[in-house]
N, C-alpha and C. Protein backbone atom coordinates (compact mmCIF):
# COMPACT_ATOMS: atom_id res chain seq x y z
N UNK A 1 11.70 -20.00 11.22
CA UNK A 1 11.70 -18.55 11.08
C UNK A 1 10.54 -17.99 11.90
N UNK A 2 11.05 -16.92 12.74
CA UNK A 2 9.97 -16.46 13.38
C UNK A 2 8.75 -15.61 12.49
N UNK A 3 7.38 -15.65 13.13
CA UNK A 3 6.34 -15.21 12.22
C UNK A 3 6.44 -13.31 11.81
N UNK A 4 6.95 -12.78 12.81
CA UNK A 4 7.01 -11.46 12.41
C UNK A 4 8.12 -11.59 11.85
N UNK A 5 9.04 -12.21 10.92
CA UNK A 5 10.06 -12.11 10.44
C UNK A 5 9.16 -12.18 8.28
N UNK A 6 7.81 -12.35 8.71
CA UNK A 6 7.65 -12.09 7.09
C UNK A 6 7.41 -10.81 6.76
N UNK A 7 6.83 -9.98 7.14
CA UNK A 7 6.62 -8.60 6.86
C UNK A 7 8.18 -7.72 6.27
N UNK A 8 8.98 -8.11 7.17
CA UNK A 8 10.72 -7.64 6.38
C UNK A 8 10.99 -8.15 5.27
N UNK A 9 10.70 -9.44 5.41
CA UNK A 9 10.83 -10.36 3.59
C UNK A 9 9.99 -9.53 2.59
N UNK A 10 8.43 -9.55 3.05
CA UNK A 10 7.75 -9.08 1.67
C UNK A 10 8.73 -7.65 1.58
N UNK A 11 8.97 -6.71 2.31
CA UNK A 11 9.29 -5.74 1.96
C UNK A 11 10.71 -5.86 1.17
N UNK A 12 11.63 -6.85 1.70
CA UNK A 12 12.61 -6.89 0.53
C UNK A 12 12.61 -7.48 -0.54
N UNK A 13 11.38 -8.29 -0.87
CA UNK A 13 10.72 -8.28 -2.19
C UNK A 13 10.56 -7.41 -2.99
N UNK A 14 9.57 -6.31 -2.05
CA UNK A 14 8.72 -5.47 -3.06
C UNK A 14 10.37 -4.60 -3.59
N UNK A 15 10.96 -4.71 -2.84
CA UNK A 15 12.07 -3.93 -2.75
C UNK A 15 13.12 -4.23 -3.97
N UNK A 16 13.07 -5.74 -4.37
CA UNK A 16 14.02 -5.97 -5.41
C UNK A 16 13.01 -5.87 -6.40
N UNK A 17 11.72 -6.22 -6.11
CA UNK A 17 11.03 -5.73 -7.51
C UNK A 17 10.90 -4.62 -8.07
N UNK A 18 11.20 -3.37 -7.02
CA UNK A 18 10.74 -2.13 -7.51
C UNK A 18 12.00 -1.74 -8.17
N UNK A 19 13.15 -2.43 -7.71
CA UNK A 19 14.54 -1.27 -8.66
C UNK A 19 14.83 -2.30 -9.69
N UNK A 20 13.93 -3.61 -9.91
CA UNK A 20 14.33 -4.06 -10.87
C UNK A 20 13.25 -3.30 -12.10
N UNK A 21 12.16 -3.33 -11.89
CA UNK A 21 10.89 -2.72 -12.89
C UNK A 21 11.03 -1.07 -13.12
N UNK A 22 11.56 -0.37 -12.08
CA UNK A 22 11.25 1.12 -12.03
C UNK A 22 12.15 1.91 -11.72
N UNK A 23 12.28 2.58 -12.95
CA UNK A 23 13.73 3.47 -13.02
C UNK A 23 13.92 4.30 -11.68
N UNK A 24 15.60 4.68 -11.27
CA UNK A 24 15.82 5.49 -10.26
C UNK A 24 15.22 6.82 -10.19
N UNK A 25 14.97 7.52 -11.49
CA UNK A 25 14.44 8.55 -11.47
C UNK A 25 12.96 8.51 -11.24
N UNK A 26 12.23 8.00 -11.69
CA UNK A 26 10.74 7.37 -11.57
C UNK A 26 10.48 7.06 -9.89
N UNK A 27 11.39 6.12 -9.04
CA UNK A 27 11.52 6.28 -7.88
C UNK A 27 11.42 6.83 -6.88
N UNK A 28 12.67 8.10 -7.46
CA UNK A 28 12.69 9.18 -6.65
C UNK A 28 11.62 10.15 -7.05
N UNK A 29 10.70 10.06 -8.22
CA UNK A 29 9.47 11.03 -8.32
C UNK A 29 8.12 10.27 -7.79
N UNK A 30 8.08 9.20 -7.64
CA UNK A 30 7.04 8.57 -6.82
C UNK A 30 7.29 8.52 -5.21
N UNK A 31 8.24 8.50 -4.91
CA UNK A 31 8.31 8.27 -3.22
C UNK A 31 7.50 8.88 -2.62
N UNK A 32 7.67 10.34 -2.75
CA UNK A 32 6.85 11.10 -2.19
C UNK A 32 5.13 10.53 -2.03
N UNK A 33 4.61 10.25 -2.99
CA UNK A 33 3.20 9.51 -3.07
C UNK A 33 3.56 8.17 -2.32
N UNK A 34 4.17 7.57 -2.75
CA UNK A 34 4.18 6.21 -1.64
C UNK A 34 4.44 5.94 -0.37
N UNK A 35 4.90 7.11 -0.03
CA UNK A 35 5.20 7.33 1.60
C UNK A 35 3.78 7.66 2.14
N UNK A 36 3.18 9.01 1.18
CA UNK A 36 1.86 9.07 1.53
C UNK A 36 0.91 7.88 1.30
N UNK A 37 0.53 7.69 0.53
CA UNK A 37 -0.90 6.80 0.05
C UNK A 37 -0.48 5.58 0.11
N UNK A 38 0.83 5.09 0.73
CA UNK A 38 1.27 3.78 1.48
C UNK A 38 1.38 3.75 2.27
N UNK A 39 2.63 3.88 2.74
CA UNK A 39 3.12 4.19 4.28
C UNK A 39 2.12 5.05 4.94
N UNK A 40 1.83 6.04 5.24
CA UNK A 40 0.65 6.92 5.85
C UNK A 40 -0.35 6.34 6.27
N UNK A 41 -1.09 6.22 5.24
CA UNK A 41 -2.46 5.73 4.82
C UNK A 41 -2.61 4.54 5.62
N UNK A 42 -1.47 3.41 5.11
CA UNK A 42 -1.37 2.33 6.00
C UNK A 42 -1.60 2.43 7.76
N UNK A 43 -1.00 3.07 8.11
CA UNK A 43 -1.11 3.50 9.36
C UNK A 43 -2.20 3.75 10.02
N UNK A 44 -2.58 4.85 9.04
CA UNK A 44 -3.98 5.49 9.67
C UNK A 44 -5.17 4.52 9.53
N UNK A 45 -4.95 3.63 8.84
CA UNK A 45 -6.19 2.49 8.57
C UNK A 45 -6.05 1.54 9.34
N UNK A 46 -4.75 0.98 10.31
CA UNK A 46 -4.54 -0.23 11.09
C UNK A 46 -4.80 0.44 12.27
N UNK A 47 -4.43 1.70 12.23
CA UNK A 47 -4.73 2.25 13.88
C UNK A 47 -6.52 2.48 13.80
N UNK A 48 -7.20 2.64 12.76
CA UNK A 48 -8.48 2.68 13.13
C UNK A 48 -9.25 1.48 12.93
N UNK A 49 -8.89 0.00 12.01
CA UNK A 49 -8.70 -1.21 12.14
C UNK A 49 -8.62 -1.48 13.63
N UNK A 50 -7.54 -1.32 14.20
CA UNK A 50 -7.41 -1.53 15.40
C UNK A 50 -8.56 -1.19 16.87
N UNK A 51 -8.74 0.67 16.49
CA UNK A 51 -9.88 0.78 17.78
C UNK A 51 -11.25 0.22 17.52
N UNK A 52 -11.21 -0.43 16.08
CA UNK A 52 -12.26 -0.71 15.65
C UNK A 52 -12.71 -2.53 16.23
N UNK A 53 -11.55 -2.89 16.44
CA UNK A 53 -11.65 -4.45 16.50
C UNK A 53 -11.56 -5.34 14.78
N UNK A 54 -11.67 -4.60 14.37
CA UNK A 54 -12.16 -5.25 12.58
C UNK A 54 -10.43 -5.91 12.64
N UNK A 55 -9.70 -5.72 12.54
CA UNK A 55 -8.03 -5.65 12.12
C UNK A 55 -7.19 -5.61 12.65
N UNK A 56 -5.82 -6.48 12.81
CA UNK A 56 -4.70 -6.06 13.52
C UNK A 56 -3.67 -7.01 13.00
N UNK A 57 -2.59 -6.84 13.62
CA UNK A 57 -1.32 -7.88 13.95
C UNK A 57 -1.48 -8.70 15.36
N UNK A 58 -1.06 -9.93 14.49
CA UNK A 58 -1.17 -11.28 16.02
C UNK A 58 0.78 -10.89 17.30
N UNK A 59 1.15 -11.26 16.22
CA UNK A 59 2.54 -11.07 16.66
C UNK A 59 3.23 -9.97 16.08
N UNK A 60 4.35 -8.73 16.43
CA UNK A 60 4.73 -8.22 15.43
C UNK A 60 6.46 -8.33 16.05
N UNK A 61 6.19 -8.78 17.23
CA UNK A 61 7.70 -9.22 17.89
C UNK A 61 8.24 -7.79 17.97
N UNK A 62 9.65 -7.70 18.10
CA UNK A 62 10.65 -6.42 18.22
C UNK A 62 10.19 -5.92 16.77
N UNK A 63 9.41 -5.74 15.91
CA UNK A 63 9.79 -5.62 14.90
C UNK A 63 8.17 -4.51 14.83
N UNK A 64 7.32 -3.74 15.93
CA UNK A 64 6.55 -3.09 15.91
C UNK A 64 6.38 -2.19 17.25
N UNK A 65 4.98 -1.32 16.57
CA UNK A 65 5.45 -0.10 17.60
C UNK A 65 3.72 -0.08 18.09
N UNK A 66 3.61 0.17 18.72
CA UNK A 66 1.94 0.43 19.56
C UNK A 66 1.45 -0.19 18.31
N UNK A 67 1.37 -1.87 17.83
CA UNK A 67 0.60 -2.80 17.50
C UNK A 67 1.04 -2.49 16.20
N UNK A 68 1.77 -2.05 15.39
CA UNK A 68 1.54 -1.77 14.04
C UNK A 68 2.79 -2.38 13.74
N UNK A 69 2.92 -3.19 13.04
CA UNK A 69 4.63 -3.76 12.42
C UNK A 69 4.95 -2.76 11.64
N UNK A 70 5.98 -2.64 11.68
CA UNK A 70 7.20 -1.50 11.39
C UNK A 70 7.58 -1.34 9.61
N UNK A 71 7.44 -2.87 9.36
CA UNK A 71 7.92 -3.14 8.55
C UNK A 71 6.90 -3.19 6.95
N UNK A 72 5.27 -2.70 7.73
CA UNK A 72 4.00 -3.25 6.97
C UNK A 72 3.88 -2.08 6.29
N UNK A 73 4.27 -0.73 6.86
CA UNK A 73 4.19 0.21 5.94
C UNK A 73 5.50 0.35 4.94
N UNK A 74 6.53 0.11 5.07
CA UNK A 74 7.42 -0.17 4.37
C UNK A 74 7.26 -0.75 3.20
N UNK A 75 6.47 -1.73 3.06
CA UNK A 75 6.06 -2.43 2.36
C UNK A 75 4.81 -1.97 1.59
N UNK A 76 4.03 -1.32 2.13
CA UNK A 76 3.15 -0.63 1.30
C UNK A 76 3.20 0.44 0.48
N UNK A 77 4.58 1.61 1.03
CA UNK A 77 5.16 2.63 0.57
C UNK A 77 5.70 2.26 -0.77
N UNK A 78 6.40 0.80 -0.92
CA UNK A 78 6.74 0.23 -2.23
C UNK A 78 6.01 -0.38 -2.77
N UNK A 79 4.58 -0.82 -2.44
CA UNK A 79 3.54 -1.60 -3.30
C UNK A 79 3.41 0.01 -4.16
N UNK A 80 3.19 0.99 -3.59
CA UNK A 80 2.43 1.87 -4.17
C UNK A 80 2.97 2.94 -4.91
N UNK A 81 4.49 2.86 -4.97
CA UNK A 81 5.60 3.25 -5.66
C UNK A 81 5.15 2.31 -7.11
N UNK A 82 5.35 1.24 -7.04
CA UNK A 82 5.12 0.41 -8.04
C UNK A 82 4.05 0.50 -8.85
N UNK A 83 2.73 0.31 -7.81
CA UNK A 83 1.03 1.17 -8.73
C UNK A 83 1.05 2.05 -9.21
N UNK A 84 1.77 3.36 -8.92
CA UNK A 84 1.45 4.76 -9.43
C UNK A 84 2.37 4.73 -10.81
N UNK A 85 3.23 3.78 -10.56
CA UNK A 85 4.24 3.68 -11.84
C UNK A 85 3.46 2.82 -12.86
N UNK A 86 3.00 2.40 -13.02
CA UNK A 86 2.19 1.27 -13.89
C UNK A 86 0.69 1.64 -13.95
N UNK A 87 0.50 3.04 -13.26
CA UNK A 87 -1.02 3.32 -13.32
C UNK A 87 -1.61 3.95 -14.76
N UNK A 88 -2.73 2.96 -15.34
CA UNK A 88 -2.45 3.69 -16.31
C UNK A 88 -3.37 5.29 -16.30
N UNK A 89 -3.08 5.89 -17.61
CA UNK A 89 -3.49 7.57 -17.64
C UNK A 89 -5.08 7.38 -17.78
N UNK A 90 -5.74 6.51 -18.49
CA UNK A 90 -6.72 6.79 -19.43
C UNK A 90 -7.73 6.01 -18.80
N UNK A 91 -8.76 6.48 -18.77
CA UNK A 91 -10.16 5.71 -18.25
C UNK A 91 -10.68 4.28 -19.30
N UNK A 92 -10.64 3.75 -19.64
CA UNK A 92 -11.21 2.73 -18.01
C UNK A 92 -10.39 2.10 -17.44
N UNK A 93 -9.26 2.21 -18.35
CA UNK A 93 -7.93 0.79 -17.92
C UNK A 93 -7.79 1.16 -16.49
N UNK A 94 -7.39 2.94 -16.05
CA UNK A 94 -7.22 3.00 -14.47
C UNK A 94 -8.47 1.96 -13.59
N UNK A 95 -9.46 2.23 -14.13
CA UNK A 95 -10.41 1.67 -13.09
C UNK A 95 -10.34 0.26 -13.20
N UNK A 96 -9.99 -0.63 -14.23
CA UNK A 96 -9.41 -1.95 -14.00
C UNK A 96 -8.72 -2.13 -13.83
N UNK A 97 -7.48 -1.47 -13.36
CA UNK A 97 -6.06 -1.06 -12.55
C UNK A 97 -6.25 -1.47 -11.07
N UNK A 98 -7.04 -0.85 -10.92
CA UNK A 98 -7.44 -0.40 -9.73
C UNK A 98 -8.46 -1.85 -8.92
N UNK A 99 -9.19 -2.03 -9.80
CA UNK A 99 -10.15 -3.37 -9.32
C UNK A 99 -9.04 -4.37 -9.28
N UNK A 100 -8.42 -4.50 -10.11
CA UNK A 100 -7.30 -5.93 -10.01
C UNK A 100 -6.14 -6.00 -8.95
N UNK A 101 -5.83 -4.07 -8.34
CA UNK A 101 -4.68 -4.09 -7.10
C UNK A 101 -5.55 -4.38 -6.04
N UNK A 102 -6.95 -3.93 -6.32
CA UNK A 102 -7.57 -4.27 -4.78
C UNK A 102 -8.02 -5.84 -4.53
N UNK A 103 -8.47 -6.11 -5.59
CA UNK A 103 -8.31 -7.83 -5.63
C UNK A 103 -7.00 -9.13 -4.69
N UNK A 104 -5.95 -8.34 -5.72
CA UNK A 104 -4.49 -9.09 -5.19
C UNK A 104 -4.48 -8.68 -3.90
N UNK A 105 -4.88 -7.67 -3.47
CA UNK A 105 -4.43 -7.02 -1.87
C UNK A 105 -5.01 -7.57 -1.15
N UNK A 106 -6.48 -8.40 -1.75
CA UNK A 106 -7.55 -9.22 -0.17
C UNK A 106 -6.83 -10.65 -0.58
N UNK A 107 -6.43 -10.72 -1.50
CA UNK A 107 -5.37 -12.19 -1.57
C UNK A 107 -4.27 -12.05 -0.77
N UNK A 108 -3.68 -11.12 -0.65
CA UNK A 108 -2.36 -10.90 -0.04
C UNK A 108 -3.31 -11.06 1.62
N UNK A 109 -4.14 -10.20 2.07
CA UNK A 109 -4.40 -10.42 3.40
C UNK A 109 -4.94 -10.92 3.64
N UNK A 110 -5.23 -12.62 2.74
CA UNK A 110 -6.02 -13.79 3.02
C UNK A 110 -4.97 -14.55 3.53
N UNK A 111 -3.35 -14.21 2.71
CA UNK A 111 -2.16 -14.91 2.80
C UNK A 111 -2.01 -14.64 4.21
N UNK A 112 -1.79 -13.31 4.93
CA UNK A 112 -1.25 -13.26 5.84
C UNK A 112 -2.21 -13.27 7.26
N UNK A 113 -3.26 -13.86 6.78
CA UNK A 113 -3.86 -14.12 7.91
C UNK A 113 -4.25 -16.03 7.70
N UNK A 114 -3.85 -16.11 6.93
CA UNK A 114 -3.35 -18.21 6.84
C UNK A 114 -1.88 -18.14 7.26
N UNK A 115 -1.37 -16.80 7.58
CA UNK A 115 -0.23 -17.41 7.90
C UNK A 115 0.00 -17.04 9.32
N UNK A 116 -1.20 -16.81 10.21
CA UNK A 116 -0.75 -16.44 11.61
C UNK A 116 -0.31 -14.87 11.82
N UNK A 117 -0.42 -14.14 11.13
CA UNK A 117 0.52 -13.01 11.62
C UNK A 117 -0.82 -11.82 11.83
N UNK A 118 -1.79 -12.10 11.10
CA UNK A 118 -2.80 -10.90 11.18
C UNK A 118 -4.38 -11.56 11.16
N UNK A 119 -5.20 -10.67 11.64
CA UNK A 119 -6.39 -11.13 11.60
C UNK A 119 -7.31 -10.09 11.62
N UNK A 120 -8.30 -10.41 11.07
CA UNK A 120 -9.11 -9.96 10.61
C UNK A 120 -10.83 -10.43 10.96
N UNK A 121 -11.76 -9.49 11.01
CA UNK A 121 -13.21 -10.14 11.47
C UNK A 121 -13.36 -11.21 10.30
N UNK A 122 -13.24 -10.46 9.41
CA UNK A 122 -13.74 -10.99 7.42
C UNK A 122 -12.92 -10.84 6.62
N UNK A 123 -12.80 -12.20 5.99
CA UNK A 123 -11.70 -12.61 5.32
C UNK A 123 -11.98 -11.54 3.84
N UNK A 124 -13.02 -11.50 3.88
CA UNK A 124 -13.54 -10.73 1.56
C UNK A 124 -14.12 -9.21 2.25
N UNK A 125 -14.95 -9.15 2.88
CA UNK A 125 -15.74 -7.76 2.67
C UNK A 125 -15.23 -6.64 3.79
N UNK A 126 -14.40 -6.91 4.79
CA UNK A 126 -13.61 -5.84 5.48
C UNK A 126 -12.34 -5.28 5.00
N UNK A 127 -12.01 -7.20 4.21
CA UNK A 127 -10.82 -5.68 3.22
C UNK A 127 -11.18 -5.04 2.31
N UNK A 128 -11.88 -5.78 1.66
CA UNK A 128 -12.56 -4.92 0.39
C UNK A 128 -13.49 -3.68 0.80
N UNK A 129 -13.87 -3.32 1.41
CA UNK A 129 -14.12 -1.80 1.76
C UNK A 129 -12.87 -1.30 2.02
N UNK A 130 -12.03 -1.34 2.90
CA UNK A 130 -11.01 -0.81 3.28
C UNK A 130 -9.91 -0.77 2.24
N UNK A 131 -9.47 -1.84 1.25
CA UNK A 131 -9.10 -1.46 0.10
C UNK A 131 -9.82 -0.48 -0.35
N UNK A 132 -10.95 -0.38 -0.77
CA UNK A 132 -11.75 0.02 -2.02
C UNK A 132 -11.40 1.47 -1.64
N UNK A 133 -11.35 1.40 -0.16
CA UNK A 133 -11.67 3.43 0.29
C UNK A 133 -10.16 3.84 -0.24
N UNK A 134 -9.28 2.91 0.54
CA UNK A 134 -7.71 3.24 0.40
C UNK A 134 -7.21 3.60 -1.04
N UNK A 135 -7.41 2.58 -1.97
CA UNK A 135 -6.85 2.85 -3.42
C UNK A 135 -7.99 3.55 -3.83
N UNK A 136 -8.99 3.48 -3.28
CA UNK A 136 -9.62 4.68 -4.77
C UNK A 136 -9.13 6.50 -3.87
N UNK A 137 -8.72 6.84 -2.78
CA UNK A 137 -8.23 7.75 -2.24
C UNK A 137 -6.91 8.14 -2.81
N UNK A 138 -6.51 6.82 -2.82
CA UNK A 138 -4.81 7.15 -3.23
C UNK A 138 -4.73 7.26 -4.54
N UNK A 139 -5.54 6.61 -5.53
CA UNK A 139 -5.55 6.92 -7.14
C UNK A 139 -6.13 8.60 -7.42
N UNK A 140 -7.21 8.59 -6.25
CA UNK A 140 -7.48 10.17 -7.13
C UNK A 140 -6.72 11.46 -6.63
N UNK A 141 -5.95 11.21 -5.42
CA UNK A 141 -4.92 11.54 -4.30
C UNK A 141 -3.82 12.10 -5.40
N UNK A 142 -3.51 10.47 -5.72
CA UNK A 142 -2.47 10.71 -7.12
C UNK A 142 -2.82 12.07 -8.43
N UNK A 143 -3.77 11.28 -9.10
CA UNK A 143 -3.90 12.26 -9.89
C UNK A 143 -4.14 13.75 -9.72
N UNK A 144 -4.70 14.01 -8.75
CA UNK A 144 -4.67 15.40 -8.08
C UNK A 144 -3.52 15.93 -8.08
N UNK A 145 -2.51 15.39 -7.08
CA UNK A 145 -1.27 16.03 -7.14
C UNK A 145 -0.58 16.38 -8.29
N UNK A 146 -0.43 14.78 -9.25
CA UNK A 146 -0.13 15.11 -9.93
C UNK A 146 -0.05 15.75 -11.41
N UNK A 147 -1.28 16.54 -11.10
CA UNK A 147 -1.90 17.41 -12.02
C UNK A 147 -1.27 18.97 -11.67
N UNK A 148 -1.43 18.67 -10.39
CA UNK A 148 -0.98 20.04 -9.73
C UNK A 148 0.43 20.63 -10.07
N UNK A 149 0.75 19.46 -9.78
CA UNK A 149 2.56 19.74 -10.11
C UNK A 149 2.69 19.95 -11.39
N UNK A 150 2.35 18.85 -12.23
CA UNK A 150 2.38 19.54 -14.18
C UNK A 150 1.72 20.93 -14.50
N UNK A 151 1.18 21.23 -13.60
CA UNK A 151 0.40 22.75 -13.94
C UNK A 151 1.69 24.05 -13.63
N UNK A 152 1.77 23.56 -12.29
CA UNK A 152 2.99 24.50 -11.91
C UNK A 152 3.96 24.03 -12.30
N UNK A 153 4.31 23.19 -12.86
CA UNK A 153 5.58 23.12 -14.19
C UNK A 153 5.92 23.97 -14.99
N UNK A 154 4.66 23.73 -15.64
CA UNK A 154 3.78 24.50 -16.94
C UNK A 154 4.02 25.86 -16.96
N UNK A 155 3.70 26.54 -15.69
CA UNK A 155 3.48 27.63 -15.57
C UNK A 155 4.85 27.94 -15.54
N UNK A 156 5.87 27.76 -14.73
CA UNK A 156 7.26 28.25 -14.20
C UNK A 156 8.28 28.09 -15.42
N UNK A 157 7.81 27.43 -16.55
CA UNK A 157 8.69 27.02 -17.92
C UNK A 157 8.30 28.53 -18.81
């Protein structure tokens, strides 16, 4: 199997995991956030990863566009479909929510840089800033919005 052929897998992972764990309706009210504070976000952090030297893709084959695999935000858009669904409401659990996704995530990009496809300067402390900025942006990202929107709910009922 070719090496840029894992980034499509994880994503049809995250993909059977998410409609197996998370209702259609729940789905379709998270996308919106996971497109942003996944998909987006993702982007904007590999392209500055990138001018940075810190980060990139080795190979991304037909399967990427000016260095970024196609398929990596895809995959993040549904990691984070999944987080916001399981995030919990109440302090502190969010913030050990939050320490334990950014944890699995420098595991995940320990995985995929033992597996040839990405690299990185530092294996622990370049993702872990770059996690740390990403999910704690996208958790309070989250709750922002979605405060906003229950307000103007609120109001229009």
């Amino acid at each position: 199997m070719p090496k840029y052929l894992i980034y499509p897998l994880y994503a049809a992972v995250f993909a059977v995991i998410l409609l197996v764990c998370v209702p259609r309706k729940d789905i379709q009210r998270l996308s919106i956030y996971g497109i942003i504070f996944g998909g987006v976000f993702e982007v904007i952090l590999h392209m500055l990863g990138k001018l940075a030297g810190l980060y990139g893709w080795y190979d991304h084959g037909p399967l990427g566009y000016k260095g970024i695999q196609i398929f990596s935000p895809v995959s993040w858009g549904i990691f984070f479909i999944l987080y916001f669904y399981f995030l919990p409401k109440y302090k502190p659990l969010n913030y050990i929510y939050m320490v334990v996704a950014i944890m699995f995530s420098i595991i995940y990009t320990n995985l995929v840089i033992s597996l040839g496809v990405f690299y990185c300067y530092d294996r622990f402390f370049v993702p872990l800033i770059a996690f740390t900025i990403w999910f704690s942006a996208a958790t309070w990202g989250y709750y922002r919005l979605n405060n906003f929107i229950d307000k103007k709910e609120k109001s229009n009922s």
